[in-house]
C-alpha atoms as a PDB file:
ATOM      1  CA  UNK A   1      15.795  -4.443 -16.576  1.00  0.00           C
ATOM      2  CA  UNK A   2      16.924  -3.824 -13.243  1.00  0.00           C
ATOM      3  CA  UNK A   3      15.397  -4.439  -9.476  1.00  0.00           C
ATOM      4  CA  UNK A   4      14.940  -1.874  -7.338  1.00  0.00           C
ATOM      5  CA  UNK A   5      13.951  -1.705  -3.185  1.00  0.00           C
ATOM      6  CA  UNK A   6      12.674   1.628  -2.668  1.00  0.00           C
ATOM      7  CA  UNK A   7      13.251   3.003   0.861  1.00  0.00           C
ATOM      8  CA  UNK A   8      11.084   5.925   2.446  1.00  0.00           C
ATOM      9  CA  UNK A   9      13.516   7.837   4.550  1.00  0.00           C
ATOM     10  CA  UNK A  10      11.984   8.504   8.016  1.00  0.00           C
ATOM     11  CA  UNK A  11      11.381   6.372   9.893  1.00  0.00           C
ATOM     12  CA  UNK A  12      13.272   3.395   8.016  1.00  0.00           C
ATOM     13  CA  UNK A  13      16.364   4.851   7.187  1.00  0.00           C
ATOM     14  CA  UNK A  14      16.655   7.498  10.074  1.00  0.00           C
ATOM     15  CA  UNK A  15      14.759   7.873  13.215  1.00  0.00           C
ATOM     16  CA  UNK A  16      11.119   9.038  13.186  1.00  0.00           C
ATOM     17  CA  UNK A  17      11.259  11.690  15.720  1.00  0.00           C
ATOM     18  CA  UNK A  18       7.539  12.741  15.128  1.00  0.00           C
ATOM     19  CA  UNK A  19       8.484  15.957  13.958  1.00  0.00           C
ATOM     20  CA  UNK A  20      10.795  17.118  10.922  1.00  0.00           C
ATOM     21  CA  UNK A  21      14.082  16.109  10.922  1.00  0.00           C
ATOM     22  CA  UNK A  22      16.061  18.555   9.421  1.00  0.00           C
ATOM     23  CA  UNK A  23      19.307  19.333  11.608  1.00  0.00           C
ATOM     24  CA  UNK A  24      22.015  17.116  11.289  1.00  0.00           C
ATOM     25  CA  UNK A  25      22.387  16.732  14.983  1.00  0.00           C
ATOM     26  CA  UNK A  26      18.767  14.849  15.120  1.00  0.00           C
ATOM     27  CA  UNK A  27      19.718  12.945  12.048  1.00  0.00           C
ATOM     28  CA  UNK A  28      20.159   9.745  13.465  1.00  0.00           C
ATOM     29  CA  UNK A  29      20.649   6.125  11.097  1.00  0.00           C
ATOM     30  CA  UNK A  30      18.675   3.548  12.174  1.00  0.00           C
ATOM     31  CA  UNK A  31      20.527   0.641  13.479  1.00  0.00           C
ATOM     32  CA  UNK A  32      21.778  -1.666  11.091  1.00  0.00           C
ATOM     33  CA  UNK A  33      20.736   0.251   8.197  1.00  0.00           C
ATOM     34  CA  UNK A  34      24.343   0.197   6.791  1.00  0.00           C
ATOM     35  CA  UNK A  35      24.378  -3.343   7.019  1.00  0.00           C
ATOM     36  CA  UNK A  36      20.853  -3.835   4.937  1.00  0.00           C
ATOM     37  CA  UNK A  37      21.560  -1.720   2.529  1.00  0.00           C
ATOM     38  CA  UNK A  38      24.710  -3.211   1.974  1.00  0.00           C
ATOM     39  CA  UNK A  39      23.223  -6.974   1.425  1.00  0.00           C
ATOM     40  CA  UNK A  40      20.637  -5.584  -0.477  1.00  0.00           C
ATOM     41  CA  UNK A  41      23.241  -3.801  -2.966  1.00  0.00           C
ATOM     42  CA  UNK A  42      24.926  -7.339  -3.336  1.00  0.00           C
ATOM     43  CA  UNK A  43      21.523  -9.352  -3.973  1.00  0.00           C
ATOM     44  CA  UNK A  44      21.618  -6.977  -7.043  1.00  0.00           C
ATOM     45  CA  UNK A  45      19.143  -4.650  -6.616  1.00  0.00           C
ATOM     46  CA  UNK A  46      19.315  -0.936  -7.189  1.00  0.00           C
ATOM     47  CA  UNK A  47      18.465   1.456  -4.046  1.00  0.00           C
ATOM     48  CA  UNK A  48      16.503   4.107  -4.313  1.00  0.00           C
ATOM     49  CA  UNK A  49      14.872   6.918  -1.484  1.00  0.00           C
ATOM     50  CA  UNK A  50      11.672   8.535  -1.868  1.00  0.00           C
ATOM     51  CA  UNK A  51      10.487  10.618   0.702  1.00  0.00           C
ATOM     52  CA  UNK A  52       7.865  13.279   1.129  1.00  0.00           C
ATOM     53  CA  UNK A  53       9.729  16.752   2.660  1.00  0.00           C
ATOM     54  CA  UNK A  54       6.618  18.716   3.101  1.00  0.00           C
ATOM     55  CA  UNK A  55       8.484  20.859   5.694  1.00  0.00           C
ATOM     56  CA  UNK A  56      10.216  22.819   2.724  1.00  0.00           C
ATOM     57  CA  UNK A  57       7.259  24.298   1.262  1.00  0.00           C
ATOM     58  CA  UNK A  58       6.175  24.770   5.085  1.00  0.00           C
ATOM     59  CA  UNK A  59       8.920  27.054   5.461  1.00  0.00           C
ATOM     60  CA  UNK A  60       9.961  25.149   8.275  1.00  0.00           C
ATOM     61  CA  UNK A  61      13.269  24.387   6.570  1.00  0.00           C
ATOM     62  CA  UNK A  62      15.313  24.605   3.440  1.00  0.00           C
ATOM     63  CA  UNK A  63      16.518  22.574   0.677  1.00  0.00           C
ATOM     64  CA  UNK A  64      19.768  22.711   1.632  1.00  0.00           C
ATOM     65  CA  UNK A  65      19.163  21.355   4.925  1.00  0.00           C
ATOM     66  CA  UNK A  66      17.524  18.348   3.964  1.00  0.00           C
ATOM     67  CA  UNK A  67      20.355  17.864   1.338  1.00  0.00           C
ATOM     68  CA  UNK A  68      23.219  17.838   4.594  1.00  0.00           C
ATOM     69  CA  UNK A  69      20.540  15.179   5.909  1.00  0.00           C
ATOM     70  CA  UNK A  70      20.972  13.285   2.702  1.00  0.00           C
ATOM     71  CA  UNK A  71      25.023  13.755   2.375  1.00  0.00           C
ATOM     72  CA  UNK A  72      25.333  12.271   6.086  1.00  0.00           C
ATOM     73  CA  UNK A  73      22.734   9.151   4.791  1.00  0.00           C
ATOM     74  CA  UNK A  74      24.985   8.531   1.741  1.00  0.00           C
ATOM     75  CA  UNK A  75      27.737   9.168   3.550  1.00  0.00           C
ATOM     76  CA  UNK A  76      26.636   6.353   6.290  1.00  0.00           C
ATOM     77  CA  UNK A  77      25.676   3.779   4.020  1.00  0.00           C
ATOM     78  CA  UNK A  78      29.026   4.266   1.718  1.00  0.00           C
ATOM     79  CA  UNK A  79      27.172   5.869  -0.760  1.00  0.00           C
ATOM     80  CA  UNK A  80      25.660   2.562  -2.509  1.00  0.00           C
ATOM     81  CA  UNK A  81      22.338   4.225  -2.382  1.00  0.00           C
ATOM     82  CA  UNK A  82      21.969   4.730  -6.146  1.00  0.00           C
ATOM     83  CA  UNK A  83      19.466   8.076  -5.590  1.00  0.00           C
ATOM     84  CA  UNK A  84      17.426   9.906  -3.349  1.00  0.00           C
ATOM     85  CA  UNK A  85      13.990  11.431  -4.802  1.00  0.00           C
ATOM     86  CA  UNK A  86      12.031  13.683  -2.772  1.00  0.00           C
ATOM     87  CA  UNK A  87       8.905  15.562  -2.780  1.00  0.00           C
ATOM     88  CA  UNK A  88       9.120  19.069  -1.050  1.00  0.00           C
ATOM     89  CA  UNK A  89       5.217  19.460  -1.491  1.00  0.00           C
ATOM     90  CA  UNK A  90       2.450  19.702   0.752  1.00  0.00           C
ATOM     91  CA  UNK A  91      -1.409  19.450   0.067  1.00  0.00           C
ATOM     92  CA  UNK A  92      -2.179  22.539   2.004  1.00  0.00           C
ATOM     93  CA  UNK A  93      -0.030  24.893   0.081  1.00  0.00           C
ATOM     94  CA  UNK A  94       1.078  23.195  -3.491  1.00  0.00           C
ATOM     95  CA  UNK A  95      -0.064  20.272  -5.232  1.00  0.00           C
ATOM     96  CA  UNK A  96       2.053  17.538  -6.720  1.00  0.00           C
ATOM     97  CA  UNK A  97       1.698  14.037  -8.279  1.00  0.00           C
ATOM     98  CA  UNK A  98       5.551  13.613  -6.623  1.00  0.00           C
ATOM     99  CA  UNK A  99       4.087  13.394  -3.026  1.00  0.00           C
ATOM    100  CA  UNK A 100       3.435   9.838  -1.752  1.00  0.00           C
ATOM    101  CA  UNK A 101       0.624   7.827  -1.963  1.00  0.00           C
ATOM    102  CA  UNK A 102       0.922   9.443  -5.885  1.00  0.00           C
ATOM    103  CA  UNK A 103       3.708   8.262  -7.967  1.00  0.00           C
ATOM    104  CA  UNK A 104       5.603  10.182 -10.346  1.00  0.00           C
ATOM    105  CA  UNK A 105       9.021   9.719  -7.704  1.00  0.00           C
ATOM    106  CA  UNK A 106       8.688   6.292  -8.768  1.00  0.00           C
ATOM    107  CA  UNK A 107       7.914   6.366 -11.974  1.00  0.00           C
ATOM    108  CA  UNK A 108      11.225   9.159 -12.626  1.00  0.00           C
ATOM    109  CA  UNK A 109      13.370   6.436 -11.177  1.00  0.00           C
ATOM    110  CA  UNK A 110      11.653   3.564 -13.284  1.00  0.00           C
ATOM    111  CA  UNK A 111      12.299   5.630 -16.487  1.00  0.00           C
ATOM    112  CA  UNK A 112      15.787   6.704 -15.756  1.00  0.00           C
ATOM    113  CA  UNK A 113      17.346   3.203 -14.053  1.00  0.00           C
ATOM    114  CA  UNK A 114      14.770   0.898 -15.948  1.00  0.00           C
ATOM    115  CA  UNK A 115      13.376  -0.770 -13.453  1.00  0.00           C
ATOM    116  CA  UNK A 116      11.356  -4.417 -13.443  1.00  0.00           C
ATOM    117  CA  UNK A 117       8.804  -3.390 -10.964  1.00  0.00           C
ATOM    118  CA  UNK A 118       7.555  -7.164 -10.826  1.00  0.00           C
ATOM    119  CA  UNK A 119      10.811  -7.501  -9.057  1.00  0.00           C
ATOM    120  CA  UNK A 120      11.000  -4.663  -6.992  1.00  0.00           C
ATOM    121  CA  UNK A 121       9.713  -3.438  -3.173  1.00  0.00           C
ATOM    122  CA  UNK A 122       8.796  -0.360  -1.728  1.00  0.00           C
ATOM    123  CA  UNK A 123       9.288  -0.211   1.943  1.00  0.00           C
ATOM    124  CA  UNK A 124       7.844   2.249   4.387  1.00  0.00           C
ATOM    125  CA  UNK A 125       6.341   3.074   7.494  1.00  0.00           C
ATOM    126  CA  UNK A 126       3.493   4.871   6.550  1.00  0.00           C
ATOM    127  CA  UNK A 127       0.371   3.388   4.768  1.00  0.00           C
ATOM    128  CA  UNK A 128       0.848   6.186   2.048  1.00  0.00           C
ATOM    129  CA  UNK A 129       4.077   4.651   1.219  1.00  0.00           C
ATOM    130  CA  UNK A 130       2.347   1.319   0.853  1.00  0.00           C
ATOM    131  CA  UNK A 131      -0.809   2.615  -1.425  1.00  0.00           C
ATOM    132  CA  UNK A 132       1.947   4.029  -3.689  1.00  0.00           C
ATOM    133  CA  UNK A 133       3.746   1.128  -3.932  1.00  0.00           C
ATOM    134  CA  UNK A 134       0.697  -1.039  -4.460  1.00  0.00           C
ATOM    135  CA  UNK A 135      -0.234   1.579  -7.155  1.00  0.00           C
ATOM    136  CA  UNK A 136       3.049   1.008  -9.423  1.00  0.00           C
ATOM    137  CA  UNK A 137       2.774  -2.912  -8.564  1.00  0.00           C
ATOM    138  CA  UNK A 138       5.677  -3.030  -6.292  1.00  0.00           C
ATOM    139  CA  UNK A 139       5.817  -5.245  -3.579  1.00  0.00           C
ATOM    140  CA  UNK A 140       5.495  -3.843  -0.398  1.00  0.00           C
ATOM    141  CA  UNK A 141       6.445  -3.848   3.130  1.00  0.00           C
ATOM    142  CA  UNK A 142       5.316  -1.518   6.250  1.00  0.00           C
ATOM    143  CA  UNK A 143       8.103  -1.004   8.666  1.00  0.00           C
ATOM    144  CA  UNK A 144       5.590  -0.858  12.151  1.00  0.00           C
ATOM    145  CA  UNK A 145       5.962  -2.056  15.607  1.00  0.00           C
ATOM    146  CA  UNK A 146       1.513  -2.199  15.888  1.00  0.00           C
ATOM    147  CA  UNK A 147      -0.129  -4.596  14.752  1.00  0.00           C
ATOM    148  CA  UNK A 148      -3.286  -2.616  13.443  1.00  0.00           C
ATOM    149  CA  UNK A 149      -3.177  -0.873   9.853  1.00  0.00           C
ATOM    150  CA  UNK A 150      -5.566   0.568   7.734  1.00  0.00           C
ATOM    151  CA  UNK A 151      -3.016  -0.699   4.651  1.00  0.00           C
ATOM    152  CA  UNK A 152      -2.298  -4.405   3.604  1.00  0.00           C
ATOM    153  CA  UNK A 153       1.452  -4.670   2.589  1.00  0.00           C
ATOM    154  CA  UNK A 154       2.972  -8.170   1.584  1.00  0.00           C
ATOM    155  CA  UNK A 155       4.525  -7.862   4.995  1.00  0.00           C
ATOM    156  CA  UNK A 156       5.189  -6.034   8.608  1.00  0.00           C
ATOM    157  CA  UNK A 157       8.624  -6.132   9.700  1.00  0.00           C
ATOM    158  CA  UNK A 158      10.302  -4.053  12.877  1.00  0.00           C
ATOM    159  CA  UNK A 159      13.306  -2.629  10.816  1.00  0.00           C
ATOM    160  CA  UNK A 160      15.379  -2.595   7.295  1.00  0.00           C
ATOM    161  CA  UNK A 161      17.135  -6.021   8.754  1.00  0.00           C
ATOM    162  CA  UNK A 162      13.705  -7.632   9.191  1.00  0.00           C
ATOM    163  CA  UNK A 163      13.008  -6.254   5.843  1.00  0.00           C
ATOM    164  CA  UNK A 164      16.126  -8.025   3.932  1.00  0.00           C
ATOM    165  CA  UNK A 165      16.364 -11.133   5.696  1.00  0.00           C
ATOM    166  CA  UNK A 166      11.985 -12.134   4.574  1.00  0.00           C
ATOM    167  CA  UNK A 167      12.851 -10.598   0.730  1.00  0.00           C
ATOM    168  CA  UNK A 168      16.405 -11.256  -0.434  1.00  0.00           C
ATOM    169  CA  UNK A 169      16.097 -15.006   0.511  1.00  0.00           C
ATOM    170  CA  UNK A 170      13.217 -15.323  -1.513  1.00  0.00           C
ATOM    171  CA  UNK A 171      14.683 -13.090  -4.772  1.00  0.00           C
ATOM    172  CA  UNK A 172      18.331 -15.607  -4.871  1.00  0.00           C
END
């Protein structure tokens, strides 16, 4: 079976601008993300993005805008990010057990990579990410710069290199 750290996209990966981020020119990496998810790759563990993109069913932008988003991501980080699962869905207009806190983007890439989730970590920056980590019994880790939360991950770190430097020492 094989590890896994799953990575929400906004906010950890790219910048959280507090509204969609859908045009390549406001698609900015985070700092240092390259780097992580390069260690991460050589501690062995698979890399995997799932990330709610409620704007699509919105209407507030397409499919094939978020995928240009996701070509410049892979293309950043050297494509070693072994997939990217998203959830176009939102509450308001269409259902689905894909969208975060729910599960079934996790539990696709479990089946299809077999994945040891008693080895594995979601990390996000939202407390839905965490509840759906907690709920496949991943470890988890909120990416925050407060100190209040109504969620209770393993850990709070600042960024993806906080992230990697508390879990891969304690995984080799």
């Amino acid at each position: 079976m094989n590890k896994c750290v799953f990575l929400d996209r906004d906010g950890v990966l790219n910048v959280e601008r507090g509204d969609y981020t859908f045009l390549p020119k406001d698609f900015k990496i985070i700092e240092g993300v390259p780097e992580a998810i390069n260690k991460i790759k050589k501690a062995g563990y698979l890399v995997i993005v799932v990330s709610n993109q409620a704007g699509i069913t919105k209407g507030l932008f397409t499919r094939e805008q978020m995928h240009i988003c996701h070509e410049i991501l892979m293309e950043k980080t050297r494509n070693l990010i072994d997939h990217i699962y998203y959830s176009p869905y939102h509450p308001n207009f269409s259902a689905s057990l894909t969208r975060k806190p729910d599960t079934l983007m996790i539990e696709k890439a479990i089946a299809k990579f077999d994945i040891d989730t008693s080895l594995s970590w979601l990390v996000g920056d939202r407390c839905r990410d965490i509840e759906c980590g907690k709920k496949m019994g991943l470890k988890t880790v909120l990416i925050s710069d407060q100190k209040v939360h109504e969620c209770t991950p393993a850990f709070i770190a600042k960024n993806l290199s906080e992230v990697i430097g508390r879990i891969l020492p304690v995984e080799n």
